[in-house]
Protein backbone atom coordinates (compact mmCIF):
# COMPACT_ATOMS: atom_id res chain seq x y z
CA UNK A 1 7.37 9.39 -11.22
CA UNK A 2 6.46 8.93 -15.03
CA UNK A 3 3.59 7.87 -16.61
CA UNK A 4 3.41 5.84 -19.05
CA UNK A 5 0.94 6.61 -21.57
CA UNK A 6 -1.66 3.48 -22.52
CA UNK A 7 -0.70 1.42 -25.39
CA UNK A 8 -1.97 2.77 -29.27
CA UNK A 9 -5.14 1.05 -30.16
CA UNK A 10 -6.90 1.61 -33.54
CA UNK A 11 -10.82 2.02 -33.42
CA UNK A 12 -13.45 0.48 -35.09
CA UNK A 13 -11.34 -2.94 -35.20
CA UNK A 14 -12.75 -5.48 -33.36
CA UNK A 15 -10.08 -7.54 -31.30
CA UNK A 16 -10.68 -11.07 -30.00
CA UNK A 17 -11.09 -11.60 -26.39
CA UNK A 18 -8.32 -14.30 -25.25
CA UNK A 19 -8.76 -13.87 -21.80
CA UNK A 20 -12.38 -13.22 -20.26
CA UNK A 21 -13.39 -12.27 -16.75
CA UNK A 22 -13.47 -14.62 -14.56
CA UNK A 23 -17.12 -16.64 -14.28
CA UNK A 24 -18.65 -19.75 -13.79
CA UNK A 25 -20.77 -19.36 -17.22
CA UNK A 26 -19.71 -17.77 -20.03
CA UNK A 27 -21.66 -14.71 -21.27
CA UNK A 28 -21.77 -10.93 -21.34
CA UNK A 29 -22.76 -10.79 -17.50
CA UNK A 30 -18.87 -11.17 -16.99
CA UNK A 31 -18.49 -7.58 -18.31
CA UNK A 32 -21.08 -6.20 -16.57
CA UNK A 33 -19.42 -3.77 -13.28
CA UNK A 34 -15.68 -4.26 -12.54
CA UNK A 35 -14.15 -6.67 -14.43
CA UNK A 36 -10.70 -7.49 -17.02
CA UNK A 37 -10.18 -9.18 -19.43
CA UNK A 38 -7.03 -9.37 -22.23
CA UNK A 39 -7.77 -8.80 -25.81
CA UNK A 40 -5.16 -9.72 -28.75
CA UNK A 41 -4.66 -6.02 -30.56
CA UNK A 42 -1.52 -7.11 -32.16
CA UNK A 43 -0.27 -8.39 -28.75
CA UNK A 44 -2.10 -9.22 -25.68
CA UNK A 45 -3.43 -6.25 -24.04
CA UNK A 46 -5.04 -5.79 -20.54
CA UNK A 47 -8.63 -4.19 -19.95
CA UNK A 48 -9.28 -3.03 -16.85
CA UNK A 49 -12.41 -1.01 -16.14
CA UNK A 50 -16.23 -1.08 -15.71
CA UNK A 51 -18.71 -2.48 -18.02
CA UNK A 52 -22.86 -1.76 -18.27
CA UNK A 53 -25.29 -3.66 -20.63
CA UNK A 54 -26.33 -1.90 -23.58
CA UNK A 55 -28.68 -3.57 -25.97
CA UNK A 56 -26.81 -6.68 -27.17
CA UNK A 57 -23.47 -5.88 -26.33
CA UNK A 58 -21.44 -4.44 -22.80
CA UNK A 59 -20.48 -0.69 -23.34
CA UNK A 60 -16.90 -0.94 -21.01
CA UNK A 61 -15.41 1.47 -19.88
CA UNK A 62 -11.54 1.12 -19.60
CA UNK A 63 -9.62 2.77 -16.81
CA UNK A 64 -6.46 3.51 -16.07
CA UNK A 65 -4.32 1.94 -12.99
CA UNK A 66 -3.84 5.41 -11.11
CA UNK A 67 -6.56 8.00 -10.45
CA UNK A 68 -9.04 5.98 -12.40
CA UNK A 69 -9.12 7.84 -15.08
CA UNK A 70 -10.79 7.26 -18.60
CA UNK A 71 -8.91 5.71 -21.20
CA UNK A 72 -10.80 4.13 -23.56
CA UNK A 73 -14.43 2.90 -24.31
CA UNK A 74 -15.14 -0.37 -25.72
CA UNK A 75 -18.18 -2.30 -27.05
CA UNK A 76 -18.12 -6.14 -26.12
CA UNK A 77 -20.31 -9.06 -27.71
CA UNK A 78 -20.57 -12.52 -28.27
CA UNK A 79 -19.43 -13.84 -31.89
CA UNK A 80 -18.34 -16.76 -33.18
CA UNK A 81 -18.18 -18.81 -29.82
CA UNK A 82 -16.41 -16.05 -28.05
CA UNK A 83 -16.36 -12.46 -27.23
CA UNK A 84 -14.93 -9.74 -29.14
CA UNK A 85 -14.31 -6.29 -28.10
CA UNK A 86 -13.97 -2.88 -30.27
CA UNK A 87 -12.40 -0.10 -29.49
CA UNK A 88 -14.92 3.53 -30.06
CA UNK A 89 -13.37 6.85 -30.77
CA UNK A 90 -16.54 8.63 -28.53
CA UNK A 91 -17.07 8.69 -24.91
């Protein structure tokens, strides 16, 4: 079985949210415990993972699909009439 390793994503850039978790009302609360979403890095680009609320923003924790493993840690806010999410170098 291979693995294929998670797609290259630069951090510190912000990426636009296209696709939010599903909700009746559209906020941060939508990030908050198991969610996905799709951001546009160049390409569409699905998040899966957990998020928890962290001042003004969702600190999200991206997971991969087998084992559950860490991949990546995003920060998620509101801006602009939407949500935007940046990729962090730190875990």
């Amino acid at each position: 079985m291979t693995i294929q390793p998670p797609p290259s994503v630069a951090s510190g850039r912000p990426c636009p949210v296209t696709v939010p978790p599903a909700g009746d009302v559209p906020s941060l609360e939508l990030f908050v415990g198991d969610a996905e979403f799709t951001v546009d890095s160049g390409g569409p680009l699905l998040v899966r993972g957990h998020g928890v609320p962290l001042d003004e923003r969702v600190r999200f924790h991206e997971k991969d699909e087998i084992g559950g493993k860490d991949v990546r840690v995003w920060h998620v806010s509101q801006r602009d009439g939407g949500f935007v999410a940046e990729p962090l170098a730190a875990f």
